[in-house]
N, C-alpha and C. Protein backbone atom coordinates (compact mmCIF):
# COMPACT_ATOMS: atom_id res chain seq x y z
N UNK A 1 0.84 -1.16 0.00
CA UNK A 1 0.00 0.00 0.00
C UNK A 1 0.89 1.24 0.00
N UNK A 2 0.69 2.04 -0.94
CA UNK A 2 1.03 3.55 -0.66
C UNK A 2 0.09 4.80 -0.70
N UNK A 3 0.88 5.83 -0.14
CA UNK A 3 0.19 6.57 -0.07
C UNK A 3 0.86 8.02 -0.92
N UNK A 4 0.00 8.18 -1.55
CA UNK A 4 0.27 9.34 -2.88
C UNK A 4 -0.56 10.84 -2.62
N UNK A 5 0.90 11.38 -2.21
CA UNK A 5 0.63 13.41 -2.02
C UNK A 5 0.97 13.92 -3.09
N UNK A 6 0.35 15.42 -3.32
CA UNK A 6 0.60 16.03 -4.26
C UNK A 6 1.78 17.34 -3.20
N UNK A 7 2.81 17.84 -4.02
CA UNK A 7 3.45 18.72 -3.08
C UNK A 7 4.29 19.72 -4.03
N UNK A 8 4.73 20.81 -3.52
CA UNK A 8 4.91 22.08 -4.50
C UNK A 8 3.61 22.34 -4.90
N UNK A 9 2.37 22.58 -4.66
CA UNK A 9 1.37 23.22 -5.42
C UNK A 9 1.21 22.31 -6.26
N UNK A 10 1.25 21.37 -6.23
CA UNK A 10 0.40 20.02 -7.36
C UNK A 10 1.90 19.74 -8.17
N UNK A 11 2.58 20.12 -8.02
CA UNK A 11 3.89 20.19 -9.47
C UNK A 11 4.87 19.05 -9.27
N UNK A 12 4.23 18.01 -8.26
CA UNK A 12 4.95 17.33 -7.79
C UNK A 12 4.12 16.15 -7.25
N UNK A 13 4.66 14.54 -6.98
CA UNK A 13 3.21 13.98 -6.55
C UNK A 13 5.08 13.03 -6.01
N UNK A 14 4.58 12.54 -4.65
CA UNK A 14 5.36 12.10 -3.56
C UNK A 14 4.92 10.87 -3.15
N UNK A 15 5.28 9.26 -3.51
CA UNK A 15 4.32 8.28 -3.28
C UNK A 15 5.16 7.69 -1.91
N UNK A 16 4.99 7.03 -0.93
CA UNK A 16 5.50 6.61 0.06
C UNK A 16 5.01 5.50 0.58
N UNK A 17 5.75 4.70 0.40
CA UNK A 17 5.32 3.10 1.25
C UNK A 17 4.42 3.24 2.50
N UNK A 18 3.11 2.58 2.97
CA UNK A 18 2.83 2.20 4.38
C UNK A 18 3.25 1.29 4.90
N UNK A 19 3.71 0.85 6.22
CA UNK A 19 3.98 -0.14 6.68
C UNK A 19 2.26 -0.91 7.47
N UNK A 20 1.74 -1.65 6.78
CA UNK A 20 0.47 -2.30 7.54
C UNK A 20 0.91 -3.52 8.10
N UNK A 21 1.96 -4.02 8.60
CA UNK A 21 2.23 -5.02 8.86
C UNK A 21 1.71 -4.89 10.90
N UNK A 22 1.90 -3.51 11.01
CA UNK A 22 0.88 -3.12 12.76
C UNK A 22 -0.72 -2.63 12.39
N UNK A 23 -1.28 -3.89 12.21
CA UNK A 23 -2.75 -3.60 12.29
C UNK A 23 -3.07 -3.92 11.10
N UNK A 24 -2.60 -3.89 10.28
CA UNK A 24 -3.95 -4.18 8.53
C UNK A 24 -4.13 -2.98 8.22
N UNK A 25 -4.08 -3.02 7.00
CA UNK A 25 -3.88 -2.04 5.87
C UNK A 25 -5.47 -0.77 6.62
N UNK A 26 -6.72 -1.25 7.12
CA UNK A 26 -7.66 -0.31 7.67
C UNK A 26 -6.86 0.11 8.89
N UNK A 27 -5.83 -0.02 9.32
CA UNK A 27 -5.59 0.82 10.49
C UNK A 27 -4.55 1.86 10.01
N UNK A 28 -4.23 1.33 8.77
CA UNK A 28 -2.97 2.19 8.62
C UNK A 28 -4.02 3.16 7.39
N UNK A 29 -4.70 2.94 6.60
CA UNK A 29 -5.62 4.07 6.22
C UNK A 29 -5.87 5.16 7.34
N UNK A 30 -6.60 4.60 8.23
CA UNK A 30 -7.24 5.44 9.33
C UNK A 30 -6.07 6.55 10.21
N UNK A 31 -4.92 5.81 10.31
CA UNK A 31 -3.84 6.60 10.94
C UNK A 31 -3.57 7.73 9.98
N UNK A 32 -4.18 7.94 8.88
CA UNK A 32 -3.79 8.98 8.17
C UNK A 32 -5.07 10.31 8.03
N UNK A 33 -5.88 9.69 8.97
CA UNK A 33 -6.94 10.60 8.68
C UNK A 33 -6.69 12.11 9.71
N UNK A 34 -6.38 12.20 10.22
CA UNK A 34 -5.98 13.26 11.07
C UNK A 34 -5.02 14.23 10.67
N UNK A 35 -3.92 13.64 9.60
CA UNK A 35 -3.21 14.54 8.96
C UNK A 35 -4.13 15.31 7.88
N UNK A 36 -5.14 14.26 7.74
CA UNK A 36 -5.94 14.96 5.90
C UNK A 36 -6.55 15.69 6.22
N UNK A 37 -6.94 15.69 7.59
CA UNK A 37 -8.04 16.46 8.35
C UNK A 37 -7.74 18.17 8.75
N UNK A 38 -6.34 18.27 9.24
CA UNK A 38 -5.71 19.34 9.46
C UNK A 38 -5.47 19.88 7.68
N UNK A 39 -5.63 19.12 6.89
CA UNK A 39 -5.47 20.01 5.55
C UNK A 39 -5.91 20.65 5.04
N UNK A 40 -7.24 19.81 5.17
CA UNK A 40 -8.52 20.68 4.87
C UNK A 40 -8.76 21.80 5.90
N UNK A 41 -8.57 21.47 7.05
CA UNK A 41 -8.76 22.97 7.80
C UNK A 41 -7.73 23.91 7.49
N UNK A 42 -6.88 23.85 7.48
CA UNK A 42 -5.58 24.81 6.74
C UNK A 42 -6.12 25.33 5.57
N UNK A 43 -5.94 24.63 4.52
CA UNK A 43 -6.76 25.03 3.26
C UNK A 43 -7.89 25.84 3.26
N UNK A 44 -8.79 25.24 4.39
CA UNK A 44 -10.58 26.55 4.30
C UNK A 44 -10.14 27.64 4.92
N UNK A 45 -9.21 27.33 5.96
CA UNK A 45 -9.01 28.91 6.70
C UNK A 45 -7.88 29.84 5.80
N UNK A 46 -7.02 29.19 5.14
CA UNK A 46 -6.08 29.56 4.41
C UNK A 46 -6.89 30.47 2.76
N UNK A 47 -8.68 29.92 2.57
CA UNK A 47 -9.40 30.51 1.71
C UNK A 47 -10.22 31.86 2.32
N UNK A 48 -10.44 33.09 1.93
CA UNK A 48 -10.65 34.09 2.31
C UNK A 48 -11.69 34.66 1.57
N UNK A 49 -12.25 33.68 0.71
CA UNK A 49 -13.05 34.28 -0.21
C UNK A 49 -14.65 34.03 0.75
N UNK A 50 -14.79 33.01 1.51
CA UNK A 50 -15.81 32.62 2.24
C UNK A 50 -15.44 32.33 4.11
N UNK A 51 -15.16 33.22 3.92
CA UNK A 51 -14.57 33.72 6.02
C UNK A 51 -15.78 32.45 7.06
N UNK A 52 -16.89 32.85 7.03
CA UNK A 52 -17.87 32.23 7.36
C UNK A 52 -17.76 30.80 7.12
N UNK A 53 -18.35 30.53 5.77
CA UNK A 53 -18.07 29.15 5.47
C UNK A 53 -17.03 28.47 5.99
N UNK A 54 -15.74 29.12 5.69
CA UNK A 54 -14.10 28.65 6.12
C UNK A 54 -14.44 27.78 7.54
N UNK A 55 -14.73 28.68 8.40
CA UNK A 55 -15.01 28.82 9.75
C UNK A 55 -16.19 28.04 10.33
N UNK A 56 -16.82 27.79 10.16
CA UNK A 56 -17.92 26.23 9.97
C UNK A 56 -17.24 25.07 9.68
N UNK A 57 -16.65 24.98 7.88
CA UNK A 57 -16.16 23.93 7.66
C UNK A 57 -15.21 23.66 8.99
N UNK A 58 -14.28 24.36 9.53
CA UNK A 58 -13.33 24.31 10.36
C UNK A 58 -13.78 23.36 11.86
N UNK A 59 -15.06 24.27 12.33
CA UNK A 59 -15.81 24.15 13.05
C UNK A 59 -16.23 22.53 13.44
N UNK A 60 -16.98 22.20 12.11
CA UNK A 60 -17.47 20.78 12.08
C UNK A 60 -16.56 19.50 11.98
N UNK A 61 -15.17 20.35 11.33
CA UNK A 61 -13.94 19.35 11.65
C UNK A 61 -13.01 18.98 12.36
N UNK A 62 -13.63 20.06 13.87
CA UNK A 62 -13.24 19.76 15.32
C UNK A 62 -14.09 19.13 15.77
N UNK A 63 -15.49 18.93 15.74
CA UNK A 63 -16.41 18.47 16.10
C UNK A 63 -16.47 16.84 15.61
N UNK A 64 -16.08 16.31 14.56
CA UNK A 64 -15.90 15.36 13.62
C UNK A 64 -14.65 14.58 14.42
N UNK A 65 -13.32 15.05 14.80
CA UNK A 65 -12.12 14.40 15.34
C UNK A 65 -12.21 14.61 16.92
N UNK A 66 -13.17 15.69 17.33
CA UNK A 66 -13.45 15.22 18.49
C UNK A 66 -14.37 14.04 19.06
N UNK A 67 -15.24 13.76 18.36
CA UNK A 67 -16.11 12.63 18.30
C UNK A 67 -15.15 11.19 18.07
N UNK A 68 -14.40 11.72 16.93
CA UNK A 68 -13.24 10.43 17.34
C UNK A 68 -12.52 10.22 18.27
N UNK A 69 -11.93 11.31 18.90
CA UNK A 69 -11.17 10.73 19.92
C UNK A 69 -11.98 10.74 20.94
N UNK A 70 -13.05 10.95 21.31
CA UNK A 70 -13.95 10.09 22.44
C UNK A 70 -14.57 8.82 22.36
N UNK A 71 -14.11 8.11 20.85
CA UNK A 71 -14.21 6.59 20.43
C UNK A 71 -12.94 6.08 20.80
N UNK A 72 -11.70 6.61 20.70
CA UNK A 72 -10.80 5.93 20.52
C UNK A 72 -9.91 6.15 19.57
N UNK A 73 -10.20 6.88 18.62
CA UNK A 73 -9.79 7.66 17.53
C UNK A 73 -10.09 6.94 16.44
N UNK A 74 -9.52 7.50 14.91
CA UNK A 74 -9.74 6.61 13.68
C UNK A 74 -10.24 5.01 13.53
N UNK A 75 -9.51 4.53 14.32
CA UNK A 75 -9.85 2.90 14.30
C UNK A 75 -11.04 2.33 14.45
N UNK A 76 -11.73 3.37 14.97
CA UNK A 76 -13.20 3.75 15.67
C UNK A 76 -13.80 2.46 14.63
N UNK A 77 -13.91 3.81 13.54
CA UNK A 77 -14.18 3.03 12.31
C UNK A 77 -14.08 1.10 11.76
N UNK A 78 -12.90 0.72 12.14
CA UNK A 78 -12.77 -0.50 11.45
C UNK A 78 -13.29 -1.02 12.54
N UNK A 79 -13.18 -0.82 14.05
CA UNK A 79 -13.70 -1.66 15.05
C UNK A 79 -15.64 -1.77 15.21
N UNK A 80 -16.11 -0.86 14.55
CA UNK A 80 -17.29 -0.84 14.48
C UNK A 80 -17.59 -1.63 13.25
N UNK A 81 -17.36 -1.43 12.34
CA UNK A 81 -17.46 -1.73 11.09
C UNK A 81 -16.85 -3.91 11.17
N UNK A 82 -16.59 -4.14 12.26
CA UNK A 82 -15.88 -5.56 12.54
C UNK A 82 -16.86 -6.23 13.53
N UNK A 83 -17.50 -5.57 13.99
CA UNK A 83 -18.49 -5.78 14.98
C UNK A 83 -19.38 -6.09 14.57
N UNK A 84 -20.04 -5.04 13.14
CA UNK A 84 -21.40 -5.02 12.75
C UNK A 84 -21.18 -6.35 11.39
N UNK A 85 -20.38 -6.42 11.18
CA UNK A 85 -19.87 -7.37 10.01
C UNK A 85 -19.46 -8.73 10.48
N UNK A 86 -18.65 -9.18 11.63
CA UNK A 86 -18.04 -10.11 12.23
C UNK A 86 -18.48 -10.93 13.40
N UNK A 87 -19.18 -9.97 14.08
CA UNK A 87 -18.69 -10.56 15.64
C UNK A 87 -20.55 -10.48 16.02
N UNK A 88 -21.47 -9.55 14.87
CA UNK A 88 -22.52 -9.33 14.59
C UNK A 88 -23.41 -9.01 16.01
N UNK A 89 -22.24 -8.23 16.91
CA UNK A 89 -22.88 -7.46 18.09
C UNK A 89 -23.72 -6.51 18.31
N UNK A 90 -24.29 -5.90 17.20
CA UNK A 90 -25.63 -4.91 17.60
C UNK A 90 -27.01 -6.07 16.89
N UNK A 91 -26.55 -6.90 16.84
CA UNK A 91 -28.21 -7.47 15.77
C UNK A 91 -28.46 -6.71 14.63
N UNK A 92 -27.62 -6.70 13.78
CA UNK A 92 -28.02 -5.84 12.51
C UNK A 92 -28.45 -6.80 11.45
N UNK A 93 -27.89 -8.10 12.25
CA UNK A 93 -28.54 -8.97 10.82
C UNK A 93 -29.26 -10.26 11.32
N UNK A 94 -30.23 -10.87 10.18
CA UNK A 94 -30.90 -11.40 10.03
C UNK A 94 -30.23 -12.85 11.57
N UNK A 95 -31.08 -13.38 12.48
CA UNK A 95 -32.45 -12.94 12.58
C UNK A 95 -32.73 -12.01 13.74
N UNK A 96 -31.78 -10.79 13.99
CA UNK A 96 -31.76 -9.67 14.32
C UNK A 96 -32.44 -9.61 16.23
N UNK A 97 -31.57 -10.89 16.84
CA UNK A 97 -31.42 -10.57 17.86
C UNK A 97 -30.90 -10.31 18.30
N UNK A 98 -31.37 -9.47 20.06
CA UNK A 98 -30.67 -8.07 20.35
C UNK A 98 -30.06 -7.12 19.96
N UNK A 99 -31.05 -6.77 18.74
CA UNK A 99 -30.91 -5.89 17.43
C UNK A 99 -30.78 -4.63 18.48
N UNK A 100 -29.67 -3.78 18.51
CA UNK A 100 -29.54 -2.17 18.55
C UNK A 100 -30.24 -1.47 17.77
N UNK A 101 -30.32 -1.54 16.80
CA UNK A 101 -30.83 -0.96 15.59
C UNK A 101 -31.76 -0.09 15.33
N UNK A 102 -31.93 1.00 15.17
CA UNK A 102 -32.78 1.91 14.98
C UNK A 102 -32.73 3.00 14.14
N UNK A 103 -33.38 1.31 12.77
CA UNK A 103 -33.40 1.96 11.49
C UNK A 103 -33.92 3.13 10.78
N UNK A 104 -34.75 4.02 11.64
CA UNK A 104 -35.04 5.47 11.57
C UNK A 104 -33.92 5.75 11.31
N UNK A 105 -33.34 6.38 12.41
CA UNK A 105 -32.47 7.34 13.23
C UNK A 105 -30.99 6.59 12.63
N UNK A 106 -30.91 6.12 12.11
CA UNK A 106 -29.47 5.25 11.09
C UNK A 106 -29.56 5.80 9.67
N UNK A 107 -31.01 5.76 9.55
CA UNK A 107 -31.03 6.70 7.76
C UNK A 107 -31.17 7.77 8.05
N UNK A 108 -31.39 8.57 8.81
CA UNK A 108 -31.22 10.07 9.26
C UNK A 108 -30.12 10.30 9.36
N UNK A 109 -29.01 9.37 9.60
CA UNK A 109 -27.84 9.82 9.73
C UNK A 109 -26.90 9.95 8.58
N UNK A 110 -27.63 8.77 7.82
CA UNK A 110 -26.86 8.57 6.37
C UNK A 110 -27.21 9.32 5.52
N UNK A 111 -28.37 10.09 5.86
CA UNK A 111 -28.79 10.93 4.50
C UNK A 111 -27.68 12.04 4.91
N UNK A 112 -27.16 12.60 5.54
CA UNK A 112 -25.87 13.51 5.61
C UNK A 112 -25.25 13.52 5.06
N UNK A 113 -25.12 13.04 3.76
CA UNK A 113 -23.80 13.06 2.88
C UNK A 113 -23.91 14.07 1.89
N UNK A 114 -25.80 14.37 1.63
CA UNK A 114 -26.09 15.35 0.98
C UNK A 114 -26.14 16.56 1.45
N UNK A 115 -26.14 16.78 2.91
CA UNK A 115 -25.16 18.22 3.29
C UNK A 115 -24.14 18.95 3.31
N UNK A 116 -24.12 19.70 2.96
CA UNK A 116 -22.49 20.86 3.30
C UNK A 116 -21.89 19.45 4.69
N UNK A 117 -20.77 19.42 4.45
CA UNK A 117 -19.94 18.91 5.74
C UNK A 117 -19.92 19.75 6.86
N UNK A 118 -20.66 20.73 6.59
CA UNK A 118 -20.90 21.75 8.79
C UNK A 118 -22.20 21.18 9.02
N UNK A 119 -23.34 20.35 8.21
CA UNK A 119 -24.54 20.25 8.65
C UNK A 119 -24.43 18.89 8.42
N UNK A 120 -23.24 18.20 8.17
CA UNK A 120 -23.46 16.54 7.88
C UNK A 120 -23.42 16.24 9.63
N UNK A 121 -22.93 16.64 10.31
CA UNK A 121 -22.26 15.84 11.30
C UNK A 121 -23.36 16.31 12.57
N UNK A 122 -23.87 15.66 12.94
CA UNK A 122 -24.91 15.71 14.26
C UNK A 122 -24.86 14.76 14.98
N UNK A 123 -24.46 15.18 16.18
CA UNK A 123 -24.12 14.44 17.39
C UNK A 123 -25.24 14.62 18.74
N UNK A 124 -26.40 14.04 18.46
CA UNK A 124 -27.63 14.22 19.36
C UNK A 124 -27.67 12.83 20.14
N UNK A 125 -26.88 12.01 19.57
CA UNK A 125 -27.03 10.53 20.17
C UNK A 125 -25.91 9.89 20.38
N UNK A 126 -26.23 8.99 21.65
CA UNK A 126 -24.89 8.38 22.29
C UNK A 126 -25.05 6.60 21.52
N UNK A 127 -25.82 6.21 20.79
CA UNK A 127 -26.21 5.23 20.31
C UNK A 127 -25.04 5.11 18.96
N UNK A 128 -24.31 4.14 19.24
CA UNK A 128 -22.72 4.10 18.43
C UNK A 128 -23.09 3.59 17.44
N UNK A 129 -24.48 3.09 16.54
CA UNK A 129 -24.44 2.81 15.59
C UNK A 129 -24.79 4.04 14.72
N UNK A 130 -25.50 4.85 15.34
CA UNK A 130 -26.20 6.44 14.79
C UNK A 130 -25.04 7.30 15.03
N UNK A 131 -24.08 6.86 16.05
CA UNK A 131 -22.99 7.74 15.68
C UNK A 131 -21.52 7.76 15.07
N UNK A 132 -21.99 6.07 14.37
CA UNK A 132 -21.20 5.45 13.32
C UNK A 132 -21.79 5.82 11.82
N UNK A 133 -23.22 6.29 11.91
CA UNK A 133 -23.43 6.56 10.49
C UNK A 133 -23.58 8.09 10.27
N UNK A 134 -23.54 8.53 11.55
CA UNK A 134 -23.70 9.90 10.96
C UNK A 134 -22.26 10.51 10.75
N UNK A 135 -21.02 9.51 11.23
CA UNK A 135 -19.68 10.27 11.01
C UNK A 135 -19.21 9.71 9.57
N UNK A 136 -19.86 8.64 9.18
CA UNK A 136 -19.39 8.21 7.85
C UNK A 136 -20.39 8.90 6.83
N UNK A 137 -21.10 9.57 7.27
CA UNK A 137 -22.14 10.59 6.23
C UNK A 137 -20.92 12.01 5.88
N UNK A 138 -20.29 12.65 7.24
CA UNK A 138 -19.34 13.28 7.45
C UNK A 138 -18.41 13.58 6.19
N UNK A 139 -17.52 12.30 6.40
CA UNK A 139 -16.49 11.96 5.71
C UNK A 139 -17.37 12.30 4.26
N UNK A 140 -17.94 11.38 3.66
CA UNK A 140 -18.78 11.40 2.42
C UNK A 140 -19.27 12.72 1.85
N UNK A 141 -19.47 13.58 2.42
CA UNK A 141 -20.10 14.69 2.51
C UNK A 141 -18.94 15.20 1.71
N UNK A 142 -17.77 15.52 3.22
CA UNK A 142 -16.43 16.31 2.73
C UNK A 142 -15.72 15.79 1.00
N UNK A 143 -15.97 14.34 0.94
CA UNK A 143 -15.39 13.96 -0.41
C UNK A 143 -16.43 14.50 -1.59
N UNK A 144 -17.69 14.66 -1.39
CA UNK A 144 -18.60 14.95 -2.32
C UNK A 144 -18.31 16.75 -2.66
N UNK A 145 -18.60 17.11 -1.47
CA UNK A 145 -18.07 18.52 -1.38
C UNK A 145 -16.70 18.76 -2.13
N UNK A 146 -15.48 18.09 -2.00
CA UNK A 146 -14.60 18.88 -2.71
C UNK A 146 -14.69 17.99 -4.17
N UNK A 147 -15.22 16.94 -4.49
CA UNK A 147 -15.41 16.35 -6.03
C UNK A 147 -16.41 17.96 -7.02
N UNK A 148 -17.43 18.26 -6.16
CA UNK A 148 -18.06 19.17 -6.36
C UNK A 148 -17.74 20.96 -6.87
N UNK A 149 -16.08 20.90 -5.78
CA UNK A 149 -15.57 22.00 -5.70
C UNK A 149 -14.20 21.85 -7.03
N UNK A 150 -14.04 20.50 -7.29
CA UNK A 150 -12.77 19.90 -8.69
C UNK A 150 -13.46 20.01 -9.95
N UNK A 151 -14.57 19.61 -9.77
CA UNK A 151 -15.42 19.78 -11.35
C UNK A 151 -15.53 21.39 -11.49
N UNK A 152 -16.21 22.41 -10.29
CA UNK A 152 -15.98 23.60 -10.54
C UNK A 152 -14.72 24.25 -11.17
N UNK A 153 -13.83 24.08 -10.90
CA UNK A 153 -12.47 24.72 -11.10
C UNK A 153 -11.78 23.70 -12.43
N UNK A 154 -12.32 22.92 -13.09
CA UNK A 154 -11.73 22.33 -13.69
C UNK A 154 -12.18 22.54 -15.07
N UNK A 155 -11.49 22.38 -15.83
CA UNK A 155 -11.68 22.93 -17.33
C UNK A 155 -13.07 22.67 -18.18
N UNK A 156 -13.55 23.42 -18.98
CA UNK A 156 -15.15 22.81 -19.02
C UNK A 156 -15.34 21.31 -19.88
N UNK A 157 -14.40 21.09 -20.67
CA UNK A 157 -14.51 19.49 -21.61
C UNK A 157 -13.84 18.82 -20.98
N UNK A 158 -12.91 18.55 -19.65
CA UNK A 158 -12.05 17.52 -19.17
C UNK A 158 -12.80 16.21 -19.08
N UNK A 159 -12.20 15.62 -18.86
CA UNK A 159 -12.88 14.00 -18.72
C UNK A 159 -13.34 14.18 -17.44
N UNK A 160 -12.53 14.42 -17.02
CA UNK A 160 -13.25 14.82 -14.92
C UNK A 160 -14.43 15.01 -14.46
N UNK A 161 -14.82 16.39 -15.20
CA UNK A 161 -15.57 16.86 -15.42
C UNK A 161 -16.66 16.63 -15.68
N UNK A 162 -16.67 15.73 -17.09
CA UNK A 162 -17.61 15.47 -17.34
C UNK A 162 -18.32 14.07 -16.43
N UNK A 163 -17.30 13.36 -16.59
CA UNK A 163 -17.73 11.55 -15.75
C UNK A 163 -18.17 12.43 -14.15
N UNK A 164 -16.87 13.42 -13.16
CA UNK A 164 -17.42 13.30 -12.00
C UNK A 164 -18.69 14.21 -11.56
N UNK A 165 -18.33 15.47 -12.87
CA UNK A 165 -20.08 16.43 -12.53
C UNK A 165 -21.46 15.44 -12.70
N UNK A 166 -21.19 14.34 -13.35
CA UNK A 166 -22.54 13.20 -13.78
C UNK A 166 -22.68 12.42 -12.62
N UNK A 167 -21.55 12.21 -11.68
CA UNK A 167 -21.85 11.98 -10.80
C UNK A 167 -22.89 12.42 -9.61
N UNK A 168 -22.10 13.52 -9.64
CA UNK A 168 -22.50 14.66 -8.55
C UNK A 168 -24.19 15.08 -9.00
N UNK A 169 -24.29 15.40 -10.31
CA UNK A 169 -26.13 15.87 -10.54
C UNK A 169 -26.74 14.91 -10.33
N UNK A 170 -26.43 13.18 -10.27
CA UNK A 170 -26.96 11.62 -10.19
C UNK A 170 -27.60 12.06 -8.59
N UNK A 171 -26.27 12.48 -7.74
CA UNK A 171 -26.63 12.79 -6.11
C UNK A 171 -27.52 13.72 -5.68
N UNK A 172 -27.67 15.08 -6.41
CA UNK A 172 -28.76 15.72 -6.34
C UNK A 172 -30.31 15.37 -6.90
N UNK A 173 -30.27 14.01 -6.98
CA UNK A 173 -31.76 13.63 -7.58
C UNK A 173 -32.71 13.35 -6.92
């Protein structure tokens, strides 16, 4: 597995071995989320054209890594995601005893991906499966958001463009 930065202002792309041999390749993803995280906040506050916005996005991405580290941090993720898949500790599946589950309030959380990333992330519940889907709405959000913000800035016939804006109007439907 590597992991591929862009550096000098894009003029440059920096690929670097991971070592997953401590934990599996999902722990060593996840150990990187905290650096990507400070980028994007650098980057919005580092943009001046939307002070406000900047400052929200910023906002919701203390709110977002603080929620992680009152899980445990990043790993949060694969350990939930091992539970609900593996070890099948909330009853999420069939024949859904001592089901946690509260399939309302789980699609309320997932529909967040179609918000701005300051209104994806709502933390009203201590129920770790609602606050496993509303942080992976989060994440989703932020990737949709800047796919959204690459097709803008990107040339009007690129291939990009065209395949990822078809994406993005598919999501507004």
């Amino acid at each position: 597995m590597y992991f591929l930065e862009s550096t000098n202002s894009g003029s440059e792309l920096l690929l670097t071995k991971l070592d997953s041999a401590n934990g599996g390749s999902h722990e060593v993803l996840w150990s990187l989320l905290a650096k990507y995280m400070k980028a994007v906040t650098d980057t919005a506050l580092a943009d001046k054209t939307d002070p406000e916005a900047s400052m929200g996005l910023t906002v919701a991405i203390d709110g977002f890594l603080g929620l992680l580290k009152s899980k445990g941090g990043p790993v949060w993720f694969t350990q939930v995601r091992n539970r609900v898949n593996y070890s099948h500790d909330y009853g999420a599946w069939f024949p859904y005893s001592g089901s946690s589950c509260d399939v309302q309030r789980i699609s309320a959380g997932l529909s967040g991906w179609l918000k701005p990333p300051e209104q994806a992330l709502t933390v009203g519940s201590a129920e770790e499966l609602v606050l496993f889907s509303t942080a992976c709405s989060f994440i989703v959000s932020l990737c949709r958001t800047t796919i959204e913000d690459l097709v803008f800035r990107s040339i009007p016939r690129s291939p990009f463009r065209s395949s990822s804006g078809r994406l993005i109007a598919l999501a507004r439907l």
